[in-house]
PDB file of N, CA and C in Angstrom:
ATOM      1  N   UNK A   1      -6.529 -13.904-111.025  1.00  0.00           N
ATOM      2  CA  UNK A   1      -5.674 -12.741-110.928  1.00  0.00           C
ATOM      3  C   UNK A   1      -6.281 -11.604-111.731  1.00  0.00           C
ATOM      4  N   UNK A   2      -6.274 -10.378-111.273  1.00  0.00           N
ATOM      5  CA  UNK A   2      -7.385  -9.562-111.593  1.00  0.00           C
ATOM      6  C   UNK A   2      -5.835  -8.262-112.510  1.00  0.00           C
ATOM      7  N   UNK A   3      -6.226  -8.708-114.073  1.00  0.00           N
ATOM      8  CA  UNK A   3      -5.220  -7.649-114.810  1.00  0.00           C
ATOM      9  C   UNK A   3      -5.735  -6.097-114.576  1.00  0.00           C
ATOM     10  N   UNK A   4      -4.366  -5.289-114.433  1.00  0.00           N
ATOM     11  CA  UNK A   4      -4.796  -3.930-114.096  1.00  0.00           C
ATOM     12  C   UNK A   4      -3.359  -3.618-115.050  1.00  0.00           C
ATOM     13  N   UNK A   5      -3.551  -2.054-115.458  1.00  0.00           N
ATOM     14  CA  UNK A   5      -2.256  -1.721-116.002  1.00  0.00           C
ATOM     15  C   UNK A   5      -1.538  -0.561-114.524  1.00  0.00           C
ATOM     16  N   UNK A   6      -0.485  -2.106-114.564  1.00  0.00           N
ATOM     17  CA  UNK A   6       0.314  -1.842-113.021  1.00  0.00           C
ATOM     18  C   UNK A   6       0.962  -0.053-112.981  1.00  0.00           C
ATOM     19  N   UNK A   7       1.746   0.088-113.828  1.00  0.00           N
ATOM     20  CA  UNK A   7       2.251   1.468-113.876  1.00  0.00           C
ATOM     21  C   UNK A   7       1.674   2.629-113.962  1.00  0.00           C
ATOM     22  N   UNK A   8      -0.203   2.711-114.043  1.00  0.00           N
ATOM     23  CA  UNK A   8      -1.073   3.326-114.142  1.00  0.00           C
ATOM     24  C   UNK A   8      -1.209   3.802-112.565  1.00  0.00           C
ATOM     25  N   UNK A   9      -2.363   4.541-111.832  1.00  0.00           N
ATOM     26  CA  UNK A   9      -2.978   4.195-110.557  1.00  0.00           C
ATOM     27  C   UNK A   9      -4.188   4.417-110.914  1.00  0.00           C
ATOM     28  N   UNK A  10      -4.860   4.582-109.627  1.00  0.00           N
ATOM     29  CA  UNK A  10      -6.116   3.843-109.576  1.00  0.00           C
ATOM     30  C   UNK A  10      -7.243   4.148-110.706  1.00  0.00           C
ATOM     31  N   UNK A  11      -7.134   5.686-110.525  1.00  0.00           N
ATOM     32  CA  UNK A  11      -8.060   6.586-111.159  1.00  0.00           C
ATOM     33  C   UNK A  11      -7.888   6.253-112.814  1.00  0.00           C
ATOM     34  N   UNK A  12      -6.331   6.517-113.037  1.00  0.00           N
ATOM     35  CA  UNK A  12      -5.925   6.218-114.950  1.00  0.00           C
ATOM     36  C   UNK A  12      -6.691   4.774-115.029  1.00  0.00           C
ATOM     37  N   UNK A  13      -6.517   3.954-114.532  1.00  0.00           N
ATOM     38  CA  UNK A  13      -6.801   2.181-114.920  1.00  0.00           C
ATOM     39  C   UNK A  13      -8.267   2.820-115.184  1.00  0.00           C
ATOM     40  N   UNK A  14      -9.162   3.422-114.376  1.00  0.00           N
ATOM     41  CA  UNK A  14     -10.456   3.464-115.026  1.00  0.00           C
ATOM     42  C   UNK A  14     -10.679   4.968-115.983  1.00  0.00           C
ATOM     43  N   UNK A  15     -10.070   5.398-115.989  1.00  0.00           N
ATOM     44  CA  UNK A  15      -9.712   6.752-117.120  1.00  0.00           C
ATOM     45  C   UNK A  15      -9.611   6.455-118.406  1.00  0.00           C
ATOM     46  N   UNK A  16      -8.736   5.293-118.437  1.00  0.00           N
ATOM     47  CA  UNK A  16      -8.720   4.748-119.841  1.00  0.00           C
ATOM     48  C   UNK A  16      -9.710   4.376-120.457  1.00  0.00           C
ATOM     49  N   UNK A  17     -10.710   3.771-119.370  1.00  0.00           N
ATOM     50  CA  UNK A  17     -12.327   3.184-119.659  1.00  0.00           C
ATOM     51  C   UNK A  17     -13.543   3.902-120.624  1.00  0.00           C
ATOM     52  N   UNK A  18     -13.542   5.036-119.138  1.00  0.00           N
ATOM     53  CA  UNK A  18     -14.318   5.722-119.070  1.00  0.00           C
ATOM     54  C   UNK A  18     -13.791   6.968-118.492  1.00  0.00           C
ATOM     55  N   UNK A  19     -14.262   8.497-119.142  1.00  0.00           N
ATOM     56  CA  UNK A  19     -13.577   9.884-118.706  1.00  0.00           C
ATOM     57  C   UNK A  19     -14.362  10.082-117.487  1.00  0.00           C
ATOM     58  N   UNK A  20     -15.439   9.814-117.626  1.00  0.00           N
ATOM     59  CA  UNK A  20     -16.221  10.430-116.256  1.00  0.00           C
ATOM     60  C   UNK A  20     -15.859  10.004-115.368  1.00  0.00           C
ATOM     61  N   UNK A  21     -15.835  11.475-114.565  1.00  0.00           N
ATOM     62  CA  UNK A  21     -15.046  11.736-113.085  1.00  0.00           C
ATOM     63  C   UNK A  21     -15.705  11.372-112.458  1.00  0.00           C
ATOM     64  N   UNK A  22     -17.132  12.032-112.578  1.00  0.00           N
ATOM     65  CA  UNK A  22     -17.933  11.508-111.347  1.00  0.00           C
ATOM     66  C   UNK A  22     -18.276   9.980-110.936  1.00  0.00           C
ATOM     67  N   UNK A  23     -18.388   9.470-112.248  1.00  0.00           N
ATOM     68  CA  UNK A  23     -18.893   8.179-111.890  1.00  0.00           C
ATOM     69  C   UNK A  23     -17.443   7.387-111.425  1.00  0.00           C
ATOM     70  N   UNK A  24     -16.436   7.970-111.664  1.00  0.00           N
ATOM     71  CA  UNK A  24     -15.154   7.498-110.935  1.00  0.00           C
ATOM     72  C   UNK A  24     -15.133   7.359-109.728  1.00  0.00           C
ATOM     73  N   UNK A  25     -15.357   8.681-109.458  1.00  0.00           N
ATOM     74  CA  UNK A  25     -15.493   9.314-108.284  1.00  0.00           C
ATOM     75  C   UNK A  25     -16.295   8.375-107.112  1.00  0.00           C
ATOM     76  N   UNK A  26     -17.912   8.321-107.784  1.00  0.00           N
ATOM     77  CA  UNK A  26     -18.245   7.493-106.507  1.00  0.00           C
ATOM     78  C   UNK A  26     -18.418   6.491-106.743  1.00  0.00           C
ATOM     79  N   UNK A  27     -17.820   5.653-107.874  1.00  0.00           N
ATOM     80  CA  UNK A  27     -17.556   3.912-107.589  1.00  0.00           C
ATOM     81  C   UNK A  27     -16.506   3.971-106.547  1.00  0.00           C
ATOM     82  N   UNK A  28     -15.174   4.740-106.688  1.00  0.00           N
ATOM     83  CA  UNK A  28     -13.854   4.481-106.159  1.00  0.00           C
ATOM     84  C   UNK A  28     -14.461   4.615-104.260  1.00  0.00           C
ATOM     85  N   UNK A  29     -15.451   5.880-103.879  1.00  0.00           N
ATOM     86  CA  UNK A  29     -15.857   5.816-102.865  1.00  0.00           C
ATOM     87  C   UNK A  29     -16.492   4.674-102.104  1.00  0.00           C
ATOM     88  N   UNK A  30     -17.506   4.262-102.969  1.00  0.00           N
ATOM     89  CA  UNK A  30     -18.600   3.495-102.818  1.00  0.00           C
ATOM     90  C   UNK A  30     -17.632   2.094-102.440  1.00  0.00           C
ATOM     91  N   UNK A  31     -16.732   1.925-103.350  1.00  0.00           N
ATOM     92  CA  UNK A  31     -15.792   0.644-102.739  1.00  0.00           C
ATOM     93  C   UNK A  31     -14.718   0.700-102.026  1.00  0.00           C
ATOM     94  N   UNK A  32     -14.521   1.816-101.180  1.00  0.00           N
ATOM     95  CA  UNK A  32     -13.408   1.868-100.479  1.00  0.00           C
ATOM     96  C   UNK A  32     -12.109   2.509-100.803  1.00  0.00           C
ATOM     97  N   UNK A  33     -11.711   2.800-102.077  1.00  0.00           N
ATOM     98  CA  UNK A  33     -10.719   2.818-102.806  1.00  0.00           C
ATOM     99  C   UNK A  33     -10.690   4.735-103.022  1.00  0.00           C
ATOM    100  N   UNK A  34     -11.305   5.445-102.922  1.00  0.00           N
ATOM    101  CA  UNK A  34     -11.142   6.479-102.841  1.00  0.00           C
ATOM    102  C   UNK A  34     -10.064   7.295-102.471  1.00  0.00           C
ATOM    103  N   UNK A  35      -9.112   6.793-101.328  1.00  0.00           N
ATOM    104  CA  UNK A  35      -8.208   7.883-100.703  1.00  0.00           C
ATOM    105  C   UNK A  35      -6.796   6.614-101.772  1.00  0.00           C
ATOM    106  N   UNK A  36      -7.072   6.132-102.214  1.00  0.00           N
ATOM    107  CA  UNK A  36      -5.934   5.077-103.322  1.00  0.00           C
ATOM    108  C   UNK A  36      -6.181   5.736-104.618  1.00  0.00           C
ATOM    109  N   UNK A  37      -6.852   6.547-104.656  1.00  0.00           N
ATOM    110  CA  UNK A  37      -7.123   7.082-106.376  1.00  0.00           C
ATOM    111  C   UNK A  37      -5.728   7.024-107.258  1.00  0.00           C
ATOM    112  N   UNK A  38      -4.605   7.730-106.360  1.00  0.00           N
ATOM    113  CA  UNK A  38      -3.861   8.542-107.100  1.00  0.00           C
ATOM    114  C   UNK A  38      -2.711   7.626-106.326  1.00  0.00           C
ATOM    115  N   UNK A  39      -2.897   6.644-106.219  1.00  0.00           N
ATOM    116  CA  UNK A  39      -1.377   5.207-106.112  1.00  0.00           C
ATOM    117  C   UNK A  39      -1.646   4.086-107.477  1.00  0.00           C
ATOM    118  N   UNK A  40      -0.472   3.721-107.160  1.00  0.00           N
ATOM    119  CA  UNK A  40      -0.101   2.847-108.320  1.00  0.00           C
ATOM    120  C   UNK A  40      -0.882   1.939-108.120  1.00  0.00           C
ATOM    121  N   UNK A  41      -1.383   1.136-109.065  1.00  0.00           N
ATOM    122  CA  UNK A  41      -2.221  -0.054-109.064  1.00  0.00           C
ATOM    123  C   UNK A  41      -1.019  -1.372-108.667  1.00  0.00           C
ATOM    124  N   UNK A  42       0.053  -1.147-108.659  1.00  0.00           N
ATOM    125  CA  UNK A  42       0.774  -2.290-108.486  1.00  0.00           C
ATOM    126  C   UNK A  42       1.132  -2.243-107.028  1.00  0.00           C
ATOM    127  N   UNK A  43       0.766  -0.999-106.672  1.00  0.00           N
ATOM    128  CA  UNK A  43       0.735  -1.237-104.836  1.00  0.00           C
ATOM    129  C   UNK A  43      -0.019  -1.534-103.997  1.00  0.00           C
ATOM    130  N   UNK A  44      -1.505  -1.929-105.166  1.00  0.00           N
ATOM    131  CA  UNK A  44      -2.849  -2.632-103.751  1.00  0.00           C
ATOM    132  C   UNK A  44      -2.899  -3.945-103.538  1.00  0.00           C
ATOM    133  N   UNK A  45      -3.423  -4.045-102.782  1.00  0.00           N
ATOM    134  CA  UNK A  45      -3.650  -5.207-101.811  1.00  0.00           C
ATOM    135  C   UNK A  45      -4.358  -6.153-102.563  1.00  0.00           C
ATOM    136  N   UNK A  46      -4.553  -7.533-102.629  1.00  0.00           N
ATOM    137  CA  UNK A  46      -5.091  -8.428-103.526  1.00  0.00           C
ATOM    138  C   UNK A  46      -6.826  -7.570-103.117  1.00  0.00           C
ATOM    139  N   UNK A  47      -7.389  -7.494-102.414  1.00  0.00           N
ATOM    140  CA  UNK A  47      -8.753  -6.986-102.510  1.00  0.00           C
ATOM    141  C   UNK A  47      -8.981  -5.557-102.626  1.00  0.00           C
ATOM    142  N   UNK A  48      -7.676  -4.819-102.829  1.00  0.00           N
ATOM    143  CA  UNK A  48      -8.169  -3.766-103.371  1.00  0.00           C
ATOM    144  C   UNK A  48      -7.996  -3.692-104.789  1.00  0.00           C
ATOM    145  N   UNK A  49      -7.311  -4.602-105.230  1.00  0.00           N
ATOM    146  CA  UNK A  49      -6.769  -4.728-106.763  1.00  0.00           C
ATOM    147  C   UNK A  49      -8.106  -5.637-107.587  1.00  0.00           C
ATOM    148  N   UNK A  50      -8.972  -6.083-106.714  1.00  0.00           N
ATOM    149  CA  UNK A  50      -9.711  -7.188-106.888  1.00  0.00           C
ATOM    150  C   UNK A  50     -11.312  -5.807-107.177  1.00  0.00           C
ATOM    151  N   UNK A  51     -11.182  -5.250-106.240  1.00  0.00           N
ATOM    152  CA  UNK A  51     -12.408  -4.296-106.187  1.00  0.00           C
ATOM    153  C   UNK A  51     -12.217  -3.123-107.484  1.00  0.00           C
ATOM    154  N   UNK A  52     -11.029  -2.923-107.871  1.00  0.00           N
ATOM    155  CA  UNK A  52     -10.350  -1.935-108.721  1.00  0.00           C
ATOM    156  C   UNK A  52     -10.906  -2.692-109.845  1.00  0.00           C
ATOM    157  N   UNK A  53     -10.762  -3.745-110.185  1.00  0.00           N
ATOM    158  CA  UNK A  53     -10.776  -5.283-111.217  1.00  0.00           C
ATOM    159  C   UNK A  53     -12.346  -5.025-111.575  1.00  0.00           C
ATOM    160  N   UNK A  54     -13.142  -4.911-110.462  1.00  0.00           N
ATOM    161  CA  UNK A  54     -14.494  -4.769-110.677  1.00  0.00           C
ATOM    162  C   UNK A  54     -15.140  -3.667-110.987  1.00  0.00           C
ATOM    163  N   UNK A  55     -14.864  -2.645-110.659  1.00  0.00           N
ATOM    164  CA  UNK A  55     -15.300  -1.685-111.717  1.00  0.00           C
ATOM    165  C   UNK A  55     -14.992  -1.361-112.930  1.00  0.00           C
ATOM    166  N   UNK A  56     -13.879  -1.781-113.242  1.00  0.00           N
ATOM    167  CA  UNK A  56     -13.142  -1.442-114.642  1.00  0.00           C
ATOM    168  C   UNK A  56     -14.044  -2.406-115.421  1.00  0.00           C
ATOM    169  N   UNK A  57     -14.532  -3.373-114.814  1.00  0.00           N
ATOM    170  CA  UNK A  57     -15.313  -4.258-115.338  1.00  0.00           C
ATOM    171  C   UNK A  57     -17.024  -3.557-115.826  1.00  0.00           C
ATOM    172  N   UNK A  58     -17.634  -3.030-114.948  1.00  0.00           N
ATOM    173  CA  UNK A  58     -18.682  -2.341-114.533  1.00  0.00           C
ATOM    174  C   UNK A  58     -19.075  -1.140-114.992  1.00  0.00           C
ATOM    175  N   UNK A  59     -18.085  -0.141-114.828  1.00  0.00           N
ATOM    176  CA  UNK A  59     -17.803   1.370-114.883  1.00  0.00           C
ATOM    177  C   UNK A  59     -18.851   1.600-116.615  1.00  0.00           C
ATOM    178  N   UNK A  60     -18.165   1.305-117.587  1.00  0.00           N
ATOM    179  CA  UNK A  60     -18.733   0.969-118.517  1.00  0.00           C
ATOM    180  C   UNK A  60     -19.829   0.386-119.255  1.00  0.00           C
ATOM    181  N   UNK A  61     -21.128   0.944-118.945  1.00  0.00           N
ATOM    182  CA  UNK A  61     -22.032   0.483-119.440  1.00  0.00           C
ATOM    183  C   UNK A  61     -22.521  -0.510-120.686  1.00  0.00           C
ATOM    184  N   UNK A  62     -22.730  -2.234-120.143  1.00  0.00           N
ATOM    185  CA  UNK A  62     -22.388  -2.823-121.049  1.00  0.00           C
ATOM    186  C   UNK A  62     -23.620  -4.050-120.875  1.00  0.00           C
ATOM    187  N   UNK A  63     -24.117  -4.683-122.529  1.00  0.00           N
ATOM    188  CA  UNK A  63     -25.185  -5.483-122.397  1.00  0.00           C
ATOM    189  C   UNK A  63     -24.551  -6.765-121.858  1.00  0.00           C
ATOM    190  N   UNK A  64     -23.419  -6.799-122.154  1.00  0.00           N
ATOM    191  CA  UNK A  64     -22.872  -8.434-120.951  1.00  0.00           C
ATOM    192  C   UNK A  64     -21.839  -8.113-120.213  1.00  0.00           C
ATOM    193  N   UNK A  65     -21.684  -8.970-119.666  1.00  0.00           N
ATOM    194  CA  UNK A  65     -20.327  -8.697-118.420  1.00  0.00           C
ATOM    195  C   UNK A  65     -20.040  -9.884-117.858  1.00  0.00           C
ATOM    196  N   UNK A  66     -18.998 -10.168-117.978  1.00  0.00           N
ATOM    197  CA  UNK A  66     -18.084 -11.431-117.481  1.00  0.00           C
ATOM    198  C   UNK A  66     -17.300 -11.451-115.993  1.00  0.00           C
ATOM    199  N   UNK A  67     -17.833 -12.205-114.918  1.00  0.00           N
ATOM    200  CA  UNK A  67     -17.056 -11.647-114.060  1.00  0.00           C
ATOM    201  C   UNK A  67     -16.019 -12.871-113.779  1.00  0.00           C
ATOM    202  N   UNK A  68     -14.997 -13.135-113.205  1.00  0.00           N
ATOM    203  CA  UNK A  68     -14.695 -14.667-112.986  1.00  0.00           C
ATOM    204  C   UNK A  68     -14.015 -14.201-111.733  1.00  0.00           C
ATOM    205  N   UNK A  69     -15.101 -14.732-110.360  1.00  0.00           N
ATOM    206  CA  UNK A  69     -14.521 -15.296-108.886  1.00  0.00           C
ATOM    207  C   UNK A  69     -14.065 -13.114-108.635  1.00  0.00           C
ATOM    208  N   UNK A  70     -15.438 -12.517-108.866  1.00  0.00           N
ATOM    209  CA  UNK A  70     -15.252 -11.048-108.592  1.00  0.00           C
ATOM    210  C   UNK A  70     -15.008 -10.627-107.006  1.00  0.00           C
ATOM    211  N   UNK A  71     -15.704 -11.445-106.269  1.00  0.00           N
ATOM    212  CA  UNK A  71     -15.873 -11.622-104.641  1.00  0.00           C
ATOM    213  C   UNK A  71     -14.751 -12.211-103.816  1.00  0.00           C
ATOM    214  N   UNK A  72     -13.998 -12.722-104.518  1.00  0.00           N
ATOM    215  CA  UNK A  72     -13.073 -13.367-103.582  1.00  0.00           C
ATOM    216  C   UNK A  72     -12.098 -12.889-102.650  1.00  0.00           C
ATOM    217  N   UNK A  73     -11.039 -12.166-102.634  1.00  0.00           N
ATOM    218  CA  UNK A  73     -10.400 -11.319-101.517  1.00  0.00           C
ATOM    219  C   UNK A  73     -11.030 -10.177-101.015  1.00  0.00           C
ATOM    220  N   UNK A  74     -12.791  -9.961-101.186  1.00  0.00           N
ATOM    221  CA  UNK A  74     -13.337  -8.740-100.604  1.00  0.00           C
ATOM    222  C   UNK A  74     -14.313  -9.862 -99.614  1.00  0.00           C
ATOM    223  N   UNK A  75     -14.138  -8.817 -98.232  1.00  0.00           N
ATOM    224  CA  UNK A  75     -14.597  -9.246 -96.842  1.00  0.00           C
ATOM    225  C   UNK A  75     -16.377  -8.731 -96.980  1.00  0.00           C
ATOM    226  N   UNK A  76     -17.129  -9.492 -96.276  1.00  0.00           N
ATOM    227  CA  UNK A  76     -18.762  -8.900 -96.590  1.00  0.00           C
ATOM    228  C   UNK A  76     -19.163  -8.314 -96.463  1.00  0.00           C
ATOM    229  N   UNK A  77     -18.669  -6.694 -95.642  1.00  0.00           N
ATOM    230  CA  UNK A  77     -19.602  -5.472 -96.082  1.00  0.00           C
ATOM    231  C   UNK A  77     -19.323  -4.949 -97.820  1.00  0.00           C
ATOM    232  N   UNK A  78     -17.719  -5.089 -98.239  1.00  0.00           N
ATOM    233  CA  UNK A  78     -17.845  -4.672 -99.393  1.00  0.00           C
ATOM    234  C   UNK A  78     -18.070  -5.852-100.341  1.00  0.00           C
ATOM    235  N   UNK A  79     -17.777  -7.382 -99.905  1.00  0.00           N
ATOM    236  CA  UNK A  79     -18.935  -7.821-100.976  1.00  0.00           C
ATOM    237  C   UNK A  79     -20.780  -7.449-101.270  1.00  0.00           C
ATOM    238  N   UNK A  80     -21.818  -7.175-100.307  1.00  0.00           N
ATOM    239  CA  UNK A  80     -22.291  -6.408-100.196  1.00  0.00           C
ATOM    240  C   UNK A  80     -22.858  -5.199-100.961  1.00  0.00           C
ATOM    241  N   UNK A  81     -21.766  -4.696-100.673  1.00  0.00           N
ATOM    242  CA  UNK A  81     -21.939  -3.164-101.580  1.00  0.00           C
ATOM    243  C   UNK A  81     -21.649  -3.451-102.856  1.00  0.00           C
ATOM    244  N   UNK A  82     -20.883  -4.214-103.505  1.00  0.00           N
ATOM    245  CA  UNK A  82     -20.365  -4.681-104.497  1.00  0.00           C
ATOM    246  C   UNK A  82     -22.194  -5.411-105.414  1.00  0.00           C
ATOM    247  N   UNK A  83     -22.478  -6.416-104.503  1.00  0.00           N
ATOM    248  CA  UNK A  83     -23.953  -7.113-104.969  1.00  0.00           C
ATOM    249  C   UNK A  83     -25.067  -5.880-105.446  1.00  0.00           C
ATOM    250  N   UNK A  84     -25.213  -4.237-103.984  1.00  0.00           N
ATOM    251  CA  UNK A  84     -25.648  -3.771-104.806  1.00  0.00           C
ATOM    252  C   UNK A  84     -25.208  -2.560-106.333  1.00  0.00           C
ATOM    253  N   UNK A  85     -24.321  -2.697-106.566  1.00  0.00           N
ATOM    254  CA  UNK A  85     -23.847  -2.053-107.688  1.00  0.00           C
ATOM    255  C   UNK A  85     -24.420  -3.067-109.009  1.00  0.00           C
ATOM    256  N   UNK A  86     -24.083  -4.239-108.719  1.00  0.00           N
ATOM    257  CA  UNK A  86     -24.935  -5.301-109.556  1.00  0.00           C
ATOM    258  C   UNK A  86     -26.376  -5.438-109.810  1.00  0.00           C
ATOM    259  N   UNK A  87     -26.433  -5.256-108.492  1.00  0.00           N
ATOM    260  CA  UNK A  87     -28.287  -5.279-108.820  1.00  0.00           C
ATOM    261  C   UNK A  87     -28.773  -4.319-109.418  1.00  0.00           C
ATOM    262  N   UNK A  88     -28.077  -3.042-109.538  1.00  0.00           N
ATOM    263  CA  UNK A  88     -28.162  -1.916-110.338  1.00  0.00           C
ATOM    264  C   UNK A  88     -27.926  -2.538-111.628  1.00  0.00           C
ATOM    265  N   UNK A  89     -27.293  -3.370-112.146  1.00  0.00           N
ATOM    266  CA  UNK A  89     -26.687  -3.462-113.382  1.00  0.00           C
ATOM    267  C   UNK A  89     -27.349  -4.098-114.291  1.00  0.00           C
ATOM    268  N   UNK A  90     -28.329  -5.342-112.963  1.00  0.00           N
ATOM    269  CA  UNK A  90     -29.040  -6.139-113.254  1.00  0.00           C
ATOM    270  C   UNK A  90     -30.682  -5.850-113.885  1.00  0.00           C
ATOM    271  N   UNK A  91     -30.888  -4.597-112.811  1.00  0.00           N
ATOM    272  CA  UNK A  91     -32.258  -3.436-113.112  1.00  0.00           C
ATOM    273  C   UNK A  91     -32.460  -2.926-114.281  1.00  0.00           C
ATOM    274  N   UNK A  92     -31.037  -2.731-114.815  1.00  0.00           N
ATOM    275  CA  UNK A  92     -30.768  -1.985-115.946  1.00  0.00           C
ATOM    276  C   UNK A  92     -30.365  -2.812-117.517  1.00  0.00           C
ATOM    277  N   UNK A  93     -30.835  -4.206-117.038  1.00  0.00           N
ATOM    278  CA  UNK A  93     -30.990  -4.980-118.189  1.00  0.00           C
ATOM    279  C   UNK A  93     -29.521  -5.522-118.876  1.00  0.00           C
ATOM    280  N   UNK A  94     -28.966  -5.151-117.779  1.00  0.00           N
ATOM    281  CA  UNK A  94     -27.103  -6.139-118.348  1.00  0.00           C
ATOM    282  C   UNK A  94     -27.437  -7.620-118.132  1.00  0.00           C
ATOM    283  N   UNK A  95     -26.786  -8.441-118.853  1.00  0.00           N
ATOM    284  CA  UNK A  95     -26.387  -9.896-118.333  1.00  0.00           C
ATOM    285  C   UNK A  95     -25.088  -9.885-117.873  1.00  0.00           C
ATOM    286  N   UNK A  96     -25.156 -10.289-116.463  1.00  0.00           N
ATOM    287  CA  UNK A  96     -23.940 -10.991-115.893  1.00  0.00           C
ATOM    288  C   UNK A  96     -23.668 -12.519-115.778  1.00  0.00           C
ATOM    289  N   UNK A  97     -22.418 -12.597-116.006  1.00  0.00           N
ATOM    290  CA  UNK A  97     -22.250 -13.753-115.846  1.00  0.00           C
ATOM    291  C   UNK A  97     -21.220 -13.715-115.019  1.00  0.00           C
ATOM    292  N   UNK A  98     -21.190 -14.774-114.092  1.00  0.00           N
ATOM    293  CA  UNK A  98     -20.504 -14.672-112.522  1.00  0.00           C
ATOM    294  C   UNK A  98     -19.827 -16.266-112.609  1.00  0.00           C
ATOM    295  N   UNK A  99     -18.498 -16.755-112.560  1.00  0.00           N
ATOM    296  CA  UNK A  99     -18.387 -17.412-112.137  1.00  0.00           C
ATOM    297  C   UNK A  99     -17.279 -17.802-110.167  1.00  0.00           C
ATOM    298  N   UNK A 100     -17.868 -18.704-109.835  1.00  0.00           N
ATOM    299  CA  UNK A 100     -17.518 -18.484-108.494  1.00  0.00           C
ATOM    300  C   UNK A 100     -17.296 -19.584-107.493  1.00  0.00           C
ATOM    301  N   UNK A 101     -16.782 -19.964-106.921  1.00  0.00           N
ATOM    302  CA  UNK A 101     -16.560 -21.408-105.741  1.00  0.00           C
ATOM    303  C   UNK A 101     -17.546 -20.552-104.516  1.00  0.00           C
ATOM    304  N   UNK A 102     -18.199 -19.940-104.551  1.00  0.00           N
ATOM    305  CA  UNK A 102     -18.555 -19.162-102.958  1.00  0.00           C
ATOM    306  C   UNK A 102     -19.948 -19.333-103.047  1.00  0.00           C
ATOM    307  N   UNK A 103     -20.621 -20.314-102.517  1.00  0.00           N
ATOM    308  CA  UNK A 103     -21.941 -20.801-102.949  1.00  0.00           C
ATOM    309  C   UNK A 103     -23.238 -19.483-102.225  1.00  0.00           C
ATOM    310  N   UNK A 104     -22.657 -18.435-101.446  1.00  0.00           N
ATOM    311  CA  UNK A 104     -23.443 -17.904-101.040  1.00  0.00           C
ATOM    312  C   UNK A 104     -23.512 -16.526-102.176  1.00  0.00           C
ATOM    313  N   UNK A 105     -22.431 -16.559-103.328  1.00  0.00           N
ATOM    314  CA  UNK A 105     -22.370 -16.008-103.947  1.00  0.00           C
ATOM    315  C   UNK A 105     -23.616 -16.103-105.550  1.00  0.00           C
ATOM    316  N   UNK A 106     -24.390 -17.197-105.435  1.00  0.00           N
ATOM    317  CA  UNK A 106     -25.004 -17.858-106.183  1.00  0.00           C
ATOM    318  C   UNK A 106     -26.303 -17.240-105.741  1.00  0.00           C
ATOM    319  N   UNK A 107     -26.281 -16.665-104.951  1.00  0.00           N
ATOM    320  CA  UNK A 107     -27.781 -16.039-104.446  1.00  0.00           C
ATOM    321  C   UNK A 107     -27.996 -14.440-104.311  1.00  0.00           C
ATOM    322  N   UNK A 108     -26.809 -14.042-105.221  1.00  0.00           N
ATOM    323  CA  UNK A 108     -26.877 -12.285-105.354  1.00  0.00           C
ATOM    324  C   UNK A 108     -28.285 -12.043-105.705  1.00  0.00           C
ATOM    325  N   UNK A 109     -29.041 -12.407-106.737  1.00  0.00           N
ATOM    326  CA  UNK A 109     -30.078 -11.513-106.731  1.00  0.00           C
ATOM    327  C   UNK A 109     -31.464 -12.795-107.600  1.00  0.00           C
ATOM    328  N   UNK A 110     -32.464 -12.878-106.982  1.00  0.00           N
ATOM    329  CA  UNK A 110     -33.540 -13.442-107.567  1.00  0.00           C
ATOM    330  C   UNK A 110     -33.822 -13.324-109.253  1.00  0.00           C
ATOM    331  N   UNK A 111     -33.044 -12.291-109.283  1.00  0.00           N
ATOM    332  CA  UNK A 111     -33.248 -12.162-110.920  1.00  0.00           C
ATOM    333  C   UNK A 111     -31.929 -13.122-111.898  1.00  0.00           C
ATOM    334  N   UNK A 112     -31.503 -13.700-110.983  1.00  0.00           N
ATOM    335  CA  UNK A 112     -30.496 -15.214-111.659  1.00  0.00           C
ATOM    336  C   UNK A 112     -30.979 -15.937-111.870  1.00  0.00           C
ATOM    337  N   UNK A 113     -31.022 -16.921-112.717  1.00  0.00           N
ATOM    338  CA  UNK A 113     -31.830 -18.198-112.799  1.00  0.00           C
ATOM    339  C   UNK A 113     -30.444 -19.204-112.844  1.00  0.00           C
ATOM    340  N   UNK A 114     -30.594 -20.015-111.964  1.00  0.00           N
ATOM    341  CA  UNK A 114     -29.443 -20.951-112.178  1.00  0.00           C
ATOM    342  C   UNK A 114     -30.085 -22.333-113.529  1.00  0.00           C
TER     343      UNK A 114
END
C-alpha cells in the first residue's frame, strides 16, 4: 500500500518533497498523472496512487532508494517509462533496491547484480 498524504493532491504530496515545479512538472507528465495534479490523492486509482508513490520516492535526489513491489498496479507502457526514470537514477550512481514478485521485473537494467 503506497502511503500518500490523502488530504493533500497530487502536486502538494510532492511539494512537500521537493519545490521544483519543473521537475514536478515533467515527472507528473512523464507518468501520466499530469491532468490529476490538482485532485486529491485520496481519489486515485490504485496505479495512479502507486505511480504518485514512485516519484515521491525518486523526485528527490538520493544515494539509496527503497522501492517495495513499485510496478505492481502499473500496466507496461508505464512500467516502462517508469524503468527508464530508473535507469536514469541508476546512471547517476543511486542504489536501488527493488523488491518484487514480478520476475520480469528483475531484469530492469544490466547494471543489477542479483
Amino acid at each position: 500500500e503506497v502511503k500518500l498524504f490523502s488530504g493533500l493532491s497530487v502536486r502538494e504530496n510532492l511539494e512537500v518533497i521537493d519545490a521544483d515545479t519543473k521537475k514536478i512538472d515533467f515527472l507528473l507528465q512523464e507518468l501520466g498523472l499530469i491532468k490529476l495534479a490538482d485532485h486529491k490523492a485520496q481519489t486515485l486509482s490504485g496505479g495512479e496512487a502507486q505511480r504518485l508513490g514512485f516519484i515521491r520516492a525518486i523526485i528527490k535526489k538520493a544515494d539509496l532508494i527503497f522501492l517495495d513491489e513499485p510496478f505492481g498496479q502499473v500496466d507496461l507502457d508505464l512500467r516502462k517509462k517508469m524503468y527508464e526514470i530508473l535507469d536514469f537514477y541508476l546512471e547517476k550512481k543511486s542504489l536501488v533496491f527493488i523488491s518484487t514478485h514480478l520476475s520480469e521485473d528483475l531484469a530492469i537494467d544490466q547494471k543489477i547484480e542479483l
